[in-house]
N, C-alpha and C. Protein backbone atom coordinates (compact mmCIF):
# COMPACT_ATOMS: atom_id res chain seq x y z
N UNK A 1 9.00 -30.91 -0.58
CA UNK A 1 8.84 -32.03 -1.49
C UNK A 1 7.41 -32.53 -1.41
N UNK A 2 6.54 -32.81 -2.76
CA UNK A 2 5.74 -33.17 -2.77
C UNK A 2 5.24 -34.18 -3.88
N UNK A 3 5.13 -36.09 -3.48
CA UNK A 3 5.19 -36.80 -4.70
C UNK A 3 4.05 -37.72 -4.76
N UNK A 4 3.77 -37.59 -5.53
CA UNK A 4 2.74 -38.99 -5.63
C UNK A 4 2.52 -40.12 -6.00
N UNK A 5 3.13 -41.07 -5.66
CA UNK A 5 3.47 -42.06 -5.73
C UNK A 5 2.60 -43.29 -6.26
N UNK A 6 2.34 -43.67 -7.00
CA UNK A 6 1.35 -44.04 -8.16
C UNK A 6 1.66 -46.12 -8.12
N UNK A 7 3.08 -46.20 -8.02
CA UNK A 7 2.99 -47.66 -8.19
C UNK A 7 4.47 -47.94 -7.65
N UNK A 8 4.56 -48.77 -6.90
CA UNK A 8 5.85 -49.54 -6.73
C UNK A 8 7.01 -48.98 -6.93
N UNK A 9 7.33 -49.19 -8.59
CA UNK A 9 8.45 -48.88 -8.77
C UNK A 9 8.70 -47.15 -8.39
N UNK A 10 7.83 -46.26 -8.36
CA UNK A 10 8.18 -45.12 -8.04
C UNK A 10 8.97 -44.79 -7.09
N UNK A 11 8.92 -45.89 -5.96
CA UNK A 11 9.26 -45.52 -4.19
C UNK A 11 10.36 -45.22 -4.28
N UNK A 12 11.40 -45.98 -5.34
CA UNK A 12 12.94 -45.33 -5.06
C UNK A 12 13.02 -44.03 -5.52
N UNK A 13 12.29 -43.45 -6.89
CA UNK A 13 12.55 -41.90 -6.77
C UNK A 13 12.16 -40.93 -5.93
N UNK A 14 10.97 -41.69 -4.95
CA UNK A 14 10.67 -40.72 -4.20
C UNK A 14 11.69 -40.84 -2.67
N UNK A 15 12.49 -41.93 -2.58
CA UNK A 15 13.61 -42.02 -1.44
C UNK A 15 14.44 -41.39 -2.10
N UNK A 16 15.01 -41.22 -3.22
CA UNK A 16 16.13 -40.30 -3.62
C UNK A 16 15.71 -39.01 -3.46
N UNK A 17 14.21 -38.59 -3.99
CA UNK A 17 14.33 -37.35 -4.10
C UNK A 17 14.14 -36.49 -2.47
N UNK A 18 13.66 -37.44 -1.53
CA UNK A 18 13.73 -37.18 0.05
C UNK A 18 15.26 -36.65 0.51
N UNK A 19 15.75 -38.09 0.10
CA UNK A 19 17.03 -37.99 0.52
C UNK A 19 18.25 -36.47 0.07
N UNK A 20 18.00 -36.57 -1.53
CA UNK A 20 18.17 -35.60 -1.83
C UNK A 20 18.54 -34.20 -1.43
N UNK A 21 16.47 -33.89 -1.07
CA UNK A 21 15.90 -32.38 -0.78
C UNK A 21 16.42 -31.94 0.63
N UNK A 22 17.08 -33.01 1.37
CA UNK A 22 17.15 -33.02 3.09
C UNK A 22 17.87 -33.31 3.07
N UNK A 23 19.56 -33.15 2.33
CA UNK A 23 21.05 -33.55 1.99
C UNK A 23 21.66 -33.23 3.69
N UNK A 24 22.25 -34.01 4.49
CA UNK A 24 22.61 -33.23 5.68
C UNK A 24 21.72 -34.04 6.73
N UNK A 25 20.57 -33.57 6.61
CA UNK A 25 19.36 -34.54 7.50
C UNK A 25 19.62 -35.80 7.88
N UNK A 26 19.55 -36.13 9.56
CA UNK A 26 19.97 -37.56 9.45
C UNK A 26 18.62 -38.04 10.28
N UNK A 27 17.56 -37.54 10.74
CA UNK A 27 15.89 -37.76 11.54
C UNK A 27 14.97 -37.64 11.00
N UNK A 28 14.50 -38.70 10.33
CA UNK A 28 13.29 -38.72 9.79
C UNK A 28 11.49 -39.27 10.05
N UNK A 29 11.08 -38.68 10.45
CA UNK A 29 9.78 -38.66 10.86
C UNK A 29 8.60 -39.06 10.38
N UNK A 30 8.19 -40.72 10.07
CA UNK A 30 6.97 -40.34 8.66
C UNK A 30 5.82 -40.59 9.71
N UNK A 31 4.87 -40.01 9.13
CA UNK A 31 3.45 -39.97 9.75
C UNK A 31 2.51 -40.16 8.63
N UNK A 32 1.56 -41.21 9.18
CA UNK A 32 0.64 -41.73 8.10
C UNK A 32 -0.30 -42.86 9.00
N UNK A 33 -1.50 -42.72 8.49
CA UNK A 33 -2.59 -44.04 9.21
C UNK A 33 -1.73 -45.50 9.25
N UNK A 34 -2.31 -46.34 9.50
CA UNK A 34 -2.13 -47.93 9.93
C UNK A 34 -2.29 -48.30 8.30
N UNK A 35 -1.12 -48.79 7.42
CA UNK A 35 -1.26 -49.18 6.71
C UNK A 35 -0.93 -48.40 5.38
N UNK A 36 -0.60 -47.34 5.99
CA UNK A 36 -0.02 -45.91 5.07
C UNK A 36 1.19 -46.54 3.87
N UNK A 37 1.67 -47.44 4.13
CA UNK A 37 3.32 -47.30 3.49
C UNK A 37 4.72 -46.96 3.87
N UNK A 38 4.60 -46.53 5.58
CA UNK A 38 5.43 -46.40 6.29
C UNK A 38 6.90 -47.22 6.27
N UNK A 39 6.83 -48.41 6.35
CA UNK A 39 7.76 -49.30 6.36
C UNK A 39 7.94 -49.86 5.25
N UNK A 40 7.34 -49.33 4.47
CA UNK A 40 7.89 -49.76 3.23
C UNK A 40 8.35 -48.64 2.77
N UNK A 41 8.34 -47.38 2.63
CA UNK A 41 8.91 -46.22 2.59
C UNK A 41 10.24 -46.39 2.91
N UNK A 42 10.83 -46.62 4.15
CA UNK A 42 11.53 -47.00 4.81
C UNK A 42 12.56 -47.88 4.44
N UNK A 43 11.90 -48.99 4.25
CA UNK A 43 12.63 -49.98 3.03
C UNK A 43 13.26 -49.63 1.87
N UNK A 44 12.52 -48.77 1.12
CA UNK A 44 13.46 -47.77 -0.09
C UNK A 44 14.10 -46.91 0.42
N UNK A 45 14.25 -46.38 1.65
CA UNK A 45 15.24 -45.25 2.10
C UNK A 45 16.47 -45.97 2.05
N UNK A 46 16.30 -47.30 3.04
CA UNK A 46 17.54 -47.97 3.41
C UNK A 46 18.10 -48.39 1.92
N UNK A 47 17.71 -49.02 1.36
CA UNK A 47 17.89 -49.71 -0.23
C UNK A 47 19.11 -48.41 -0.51
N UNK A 48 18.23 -47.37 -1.19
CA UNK A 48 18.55 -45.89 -1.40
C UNK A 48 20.49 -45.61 -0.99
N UNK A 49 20.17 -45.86 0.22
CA UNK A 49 21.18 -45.71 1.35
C UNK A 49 22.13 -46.87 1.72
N UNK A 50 21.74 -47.70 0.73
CA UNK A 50 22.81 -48.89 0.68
C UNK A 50 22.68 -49.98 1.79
N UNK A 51 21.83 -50.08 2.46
CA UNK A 51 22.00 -50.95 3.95
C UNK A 51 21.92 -52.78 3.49
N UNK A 52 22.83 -53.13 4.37
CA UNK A 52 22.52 -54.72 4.12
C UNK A 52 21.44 -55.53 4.73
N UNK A 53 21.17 -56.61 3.90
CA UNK A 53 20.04 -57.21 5.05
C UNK A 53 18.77 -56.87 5.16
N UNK A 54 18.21 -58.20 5.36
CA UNK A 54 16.25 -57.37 4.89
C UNK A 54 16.23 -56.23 5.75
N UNK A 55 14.94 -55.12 5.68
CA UNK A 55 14.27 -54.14 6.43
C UNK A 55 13.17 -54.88 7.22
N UNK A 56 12.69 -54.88 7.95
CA UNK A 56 11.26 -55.22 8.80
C UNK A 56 11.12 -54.66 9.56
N UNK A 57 9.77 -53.98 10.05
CA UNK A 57 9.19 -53.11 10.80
C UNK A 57 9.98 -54.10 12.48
N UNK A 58 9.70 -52.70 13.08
CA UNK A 58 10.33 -53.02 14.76
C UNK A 58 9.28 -53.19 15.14
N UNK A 59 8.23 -53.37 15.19
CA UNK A 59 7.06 -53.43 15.65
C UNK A 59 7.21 -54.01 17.60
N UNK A 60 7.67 -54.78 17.60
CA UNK A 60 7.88 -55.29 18.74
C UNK A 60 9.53 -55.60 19.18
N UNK A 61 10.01 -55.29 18.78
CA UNK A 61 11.47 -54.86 19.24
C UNK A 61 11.69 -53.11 19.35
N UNK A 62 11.06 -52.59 18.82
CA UNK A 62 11.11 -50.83 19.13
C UNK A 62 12.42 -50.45 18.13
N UNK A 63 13.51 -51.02 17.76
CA UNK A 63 14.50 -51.17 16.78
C UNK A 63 15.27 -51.50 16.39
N UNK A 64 15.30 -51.94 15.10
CA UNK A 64 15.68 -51.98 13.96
C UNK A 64 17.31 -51.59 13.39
N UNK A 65 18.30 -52.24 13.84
CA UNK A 65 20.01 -51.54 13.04
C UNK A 65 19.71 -52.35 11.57
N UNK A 66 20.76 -51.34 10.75
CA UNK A 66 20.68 -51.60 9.83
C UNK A 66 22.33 -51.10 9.26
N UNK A 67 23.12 -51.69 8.33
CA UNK A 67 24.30 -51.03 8.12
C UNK A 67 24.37 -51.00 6.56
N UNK A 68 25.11 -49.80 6.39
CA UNK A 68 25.25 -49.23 5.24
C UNK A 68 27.17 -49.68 4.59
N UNK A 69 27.03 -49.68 3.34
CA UNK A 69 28.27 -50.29 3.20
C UNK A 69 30.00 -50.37 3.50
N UNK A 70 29.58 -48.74 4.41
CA UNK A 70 30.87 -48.19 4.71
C UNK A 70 30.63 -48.62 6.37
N UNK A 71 29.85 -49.52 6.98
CA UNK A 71 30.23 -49.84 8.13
C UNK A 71 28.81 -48.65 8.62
N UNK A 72 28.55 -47.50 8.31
CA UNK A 72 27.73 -46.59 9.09
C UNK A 72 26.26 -47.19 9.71
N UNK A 73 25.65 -46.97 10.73
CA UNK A 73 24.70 -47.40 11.74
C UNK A 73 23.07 -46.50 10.98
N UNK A 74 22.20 -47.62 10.30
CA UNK A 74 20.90 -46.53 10.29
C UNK A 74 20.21 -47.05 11.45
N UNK A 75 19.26 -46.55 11.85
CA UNK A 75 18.72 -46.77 12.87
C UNK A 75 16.69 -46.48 12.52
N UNK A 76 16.40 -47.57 12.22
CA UNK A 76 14.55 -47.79 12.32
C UNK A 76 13.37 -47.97 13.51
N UNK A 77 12.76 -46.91 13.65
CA UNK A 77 12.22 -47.06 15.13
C UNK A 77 10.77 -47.22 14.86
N UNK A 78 10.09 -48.19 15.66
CA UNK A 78 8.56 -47.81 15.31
C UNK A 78 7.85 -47.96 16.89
N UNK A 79 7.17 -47.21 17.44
CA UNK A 79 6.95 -46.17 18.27
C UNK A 79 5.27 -46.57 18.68
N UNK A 80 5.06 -47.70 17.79
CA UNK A 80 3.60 -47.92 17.98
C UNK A 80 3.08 -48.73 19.13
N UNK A 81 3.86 -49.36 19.79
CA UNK A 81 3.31 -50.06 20.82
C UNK A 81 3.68 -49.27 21.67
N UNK A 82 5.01 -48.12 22.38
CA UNK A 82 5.01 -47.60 23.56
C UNK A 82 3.66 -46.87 24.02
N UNK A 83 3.25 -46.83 25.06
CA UNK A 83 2.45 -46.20 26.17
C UNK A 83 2.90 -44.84 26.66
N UNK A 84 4.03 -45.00 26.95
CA UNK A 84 4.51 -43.37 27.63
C UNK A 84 5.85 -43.15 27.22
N UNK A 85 6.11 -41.90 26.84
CA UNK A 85 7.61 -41.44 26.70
C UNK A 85 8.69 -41.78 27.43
N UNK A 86 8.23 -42.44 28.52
CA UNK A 86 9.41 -43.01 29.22
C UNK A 86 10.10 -44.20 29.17
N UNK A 87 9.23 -45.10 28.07
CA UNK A 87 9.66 -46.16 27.16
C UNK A 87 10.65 -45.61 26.57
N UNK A 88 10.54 -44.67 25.75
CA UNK A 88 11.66 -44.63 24.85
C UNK A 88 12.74 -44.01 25.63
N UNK A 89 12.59 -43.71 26.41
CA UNK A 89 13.76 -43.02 27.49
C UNK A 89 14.53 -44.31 28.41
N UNK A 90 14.11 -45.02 28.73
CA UNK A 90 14.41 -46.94 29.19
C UNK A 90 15.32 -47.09 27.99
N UNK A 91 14.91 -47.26 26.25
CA UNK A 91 15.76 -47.91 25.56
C UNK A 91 16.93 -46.82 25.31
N UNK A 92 16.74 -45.54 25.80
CA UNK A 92 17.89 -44.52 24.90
C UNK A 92 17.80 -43.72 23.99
N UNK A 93 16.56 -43.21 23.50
CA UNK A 93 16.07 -42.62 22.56
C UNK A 93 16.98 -41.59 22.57
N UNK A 94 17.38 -40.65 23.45
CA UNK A 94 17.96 -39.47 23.27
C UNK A 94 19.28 -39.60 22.76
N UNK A 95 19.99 -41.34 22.85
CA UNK A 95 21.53 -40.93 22.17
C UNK A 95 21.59 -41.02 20.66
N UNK A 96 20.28 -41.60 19.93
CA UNK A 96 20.38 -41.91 18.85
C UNK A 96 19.61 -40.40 17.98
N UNK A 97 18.93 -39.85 18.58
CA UNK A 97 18.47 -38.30 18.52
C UNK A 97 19.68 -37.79 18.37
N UNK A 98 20.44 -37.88 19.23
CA UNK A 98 21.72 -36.74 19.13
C UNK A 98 22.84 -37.27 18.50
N UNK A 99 23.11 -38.52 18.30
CA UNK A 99 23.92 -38.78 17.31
C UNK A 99 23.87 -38.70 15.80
N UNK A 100 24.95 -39.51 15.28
CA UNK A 100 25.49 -38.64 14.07
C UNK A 100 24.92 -39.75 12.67
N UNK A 101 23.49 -40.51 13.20
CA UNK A 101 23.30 -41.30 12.52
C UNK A 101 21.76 -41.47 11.56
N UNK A 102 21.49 -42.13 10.63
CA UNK A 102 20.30 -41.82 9.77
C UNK A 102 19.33 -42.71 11.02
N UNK A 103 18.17 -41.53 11.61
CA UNK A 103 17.31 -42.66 12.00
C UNK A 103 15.88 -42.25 11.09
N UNK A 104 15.01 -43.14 11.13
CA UNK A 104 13.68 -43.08 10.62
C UNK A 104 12.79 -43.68 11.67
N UNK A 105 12.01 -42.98 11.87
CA UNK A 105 10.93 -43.25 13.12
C UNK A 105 9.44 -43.34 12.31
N UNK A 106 9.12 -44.21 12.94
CA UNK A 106 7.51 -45.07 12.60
C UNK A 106 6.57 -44.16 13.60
N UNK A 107 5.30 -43.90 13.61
CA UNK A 107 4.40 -43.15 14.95
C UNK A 107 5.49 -42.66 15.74
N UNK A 108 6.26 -41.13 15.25
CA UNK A 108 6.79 -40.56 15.50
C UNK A 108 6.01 -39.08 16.60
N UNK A 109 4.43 -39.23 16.58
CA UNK A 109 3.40 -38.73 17.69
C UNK A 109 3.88 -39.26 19.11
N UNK A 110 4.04 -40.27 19.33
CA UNK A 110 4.48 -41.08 20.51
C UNK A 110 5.36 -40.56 20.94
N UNK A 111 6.43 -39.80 20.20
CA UNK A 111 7.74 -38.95 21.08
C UNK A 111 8.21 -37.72 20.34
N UNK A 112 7.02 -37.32 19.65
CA UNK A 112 7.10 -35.59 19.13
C UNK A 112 7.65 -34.88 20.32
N UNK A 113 7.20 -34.78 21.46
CA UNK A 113 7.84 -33.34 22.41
C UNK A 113 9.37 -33.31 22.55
N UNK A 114 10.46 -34.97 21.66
CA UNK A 114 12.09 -34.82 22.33
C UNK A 114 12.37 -34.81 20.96
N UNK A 115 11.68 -35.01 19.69
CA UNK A 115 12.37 -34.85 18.42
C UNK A 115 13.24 -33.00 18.10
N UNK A 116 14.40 -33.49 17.91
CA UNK A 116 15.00 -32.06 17.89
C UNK A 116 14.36 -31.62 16.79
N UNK A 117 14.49 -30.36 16.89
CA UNK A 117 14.25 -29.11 15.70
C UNK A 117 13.92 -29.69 14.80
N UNK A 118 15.13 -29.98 14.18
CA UNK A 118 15.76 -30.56 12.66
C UNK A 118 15.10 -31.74 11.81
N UNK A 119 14.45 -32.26 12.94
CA UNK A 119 13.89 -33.76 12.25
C UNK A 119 13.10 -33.20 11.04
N UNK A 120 13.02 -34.06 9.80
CA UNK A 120 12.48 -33.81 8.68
C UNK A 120 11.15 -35.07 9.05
N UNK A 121 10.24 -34.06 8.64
CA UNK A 121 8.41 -34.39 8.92
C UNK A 121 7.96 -35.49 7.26
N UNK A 122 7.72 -36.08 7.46
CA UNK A 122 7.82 -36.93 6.53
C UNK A 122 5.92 -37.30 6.64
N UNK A 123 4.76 -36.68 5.53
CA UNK A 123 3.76 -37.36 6.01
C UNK A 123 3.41 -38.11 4.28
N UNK A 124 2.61 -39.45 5.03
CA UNK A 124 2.17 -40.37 3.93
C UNK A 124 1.11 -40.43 3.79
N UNK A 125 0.12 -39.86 2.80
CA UNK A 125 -1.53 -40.03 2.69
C UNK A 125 -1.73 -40.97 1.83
N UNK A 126 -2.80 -41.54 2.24
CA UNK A 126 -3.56 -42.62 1.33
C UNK A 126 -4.74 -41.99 0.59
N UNK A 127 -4.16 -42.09 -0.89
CA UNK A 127 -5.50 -41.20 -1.80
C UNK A 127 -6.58 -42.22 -1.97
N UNK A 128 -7.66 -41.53 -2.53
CA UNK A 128 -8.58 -42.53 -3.16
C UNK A 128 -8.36 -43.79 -3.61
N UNK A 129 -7.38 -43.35 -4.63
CA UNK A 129 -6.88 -44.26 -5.96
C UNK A 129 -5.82 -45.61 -5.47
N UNK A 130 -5.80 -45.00 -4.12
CA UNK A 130 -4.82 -46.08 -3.75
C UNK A 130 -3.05 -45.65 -3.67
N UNK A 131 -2.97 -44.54 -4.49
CA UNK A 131 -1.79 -44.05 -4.80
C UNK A 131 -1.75 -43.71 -3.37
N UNK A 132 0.06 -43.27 -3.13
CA UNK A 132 0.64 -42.46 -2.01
C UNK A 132 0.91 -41.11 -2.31
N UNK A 133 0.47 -40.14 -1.22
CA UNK A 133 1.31 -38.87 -1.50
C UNK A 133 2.16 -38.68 -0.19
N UNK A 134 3.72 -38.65 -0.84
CA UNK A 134 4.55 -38.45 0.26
C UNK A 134 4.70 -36.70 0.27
N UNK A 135 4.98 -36.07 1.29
CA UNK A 135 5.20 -34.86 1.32
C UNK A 135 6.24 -34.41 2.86
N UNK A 136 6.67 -33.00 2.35
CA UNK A 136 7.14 -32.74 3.71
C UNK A 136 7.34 -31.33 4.37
């Protein structure tokens, strides 16, 4: 998948068409500079995905629940303040890795070596123009 995301209203076709292309996929990975669109990306996934309740970056909570209308658990992680992999190993990172649930991870660099296989690579560039190109 490759979109370019031009204005606002685009973000939900480009969370559908994510969601979509990666039917099955429940680990999502975006990578992008400070200021990329990350969490707001994110925000249209959940929307997308039905979740109640604002979205806001974990920034300092590390994460983020979020529930979808049938009761199901998403799970938002942002990864930018840990120091060492053993942070995320303190909160549990590995049961929400192996469970059966949608997570989306923020500075997903911070714990690349335990992301299984499967995680879908999600990167966000900032063009010239200001536009986004999401890709994966």
């Amino acid at each position: 998948m490759k979109m370019v995301v031009s204005k606002p209203s685009m973000l939900a076709e480009a969370a559908s068409q994510l969601l979509g292309e990666h039917r099955g996929s429940r680990i999502f990975a975006l990578y992008g500079e400070l200021g990329a669109g990350k969490t707001t990306f994110i925000k249209e996934l959940c929307r997308v995905l039905g979740c109640s309740g604002p979205v806001v970056s974990p920034t300092f909570t590390l994460i983020n629940e979020y529930l979808r209308p049938d009761g199901e658990q998403v799970f938002h992680f942002d990864f930018y303040r840990i120091e060492k992999l053993s942070e995320a190993y303190d909160f549990g990172i590995e049961e929400y890795l192996t469970g059966d649930y949608f997570c989306f991870l923020e500075w997903p660099e911070k714990v690349e070596s335990i992301l299984p296989a499967d995680t879908v690579k999600v990167k966000i560039t900032v063009n010239p123009d200001g536009s986004r190109t999401v890709e994966t």
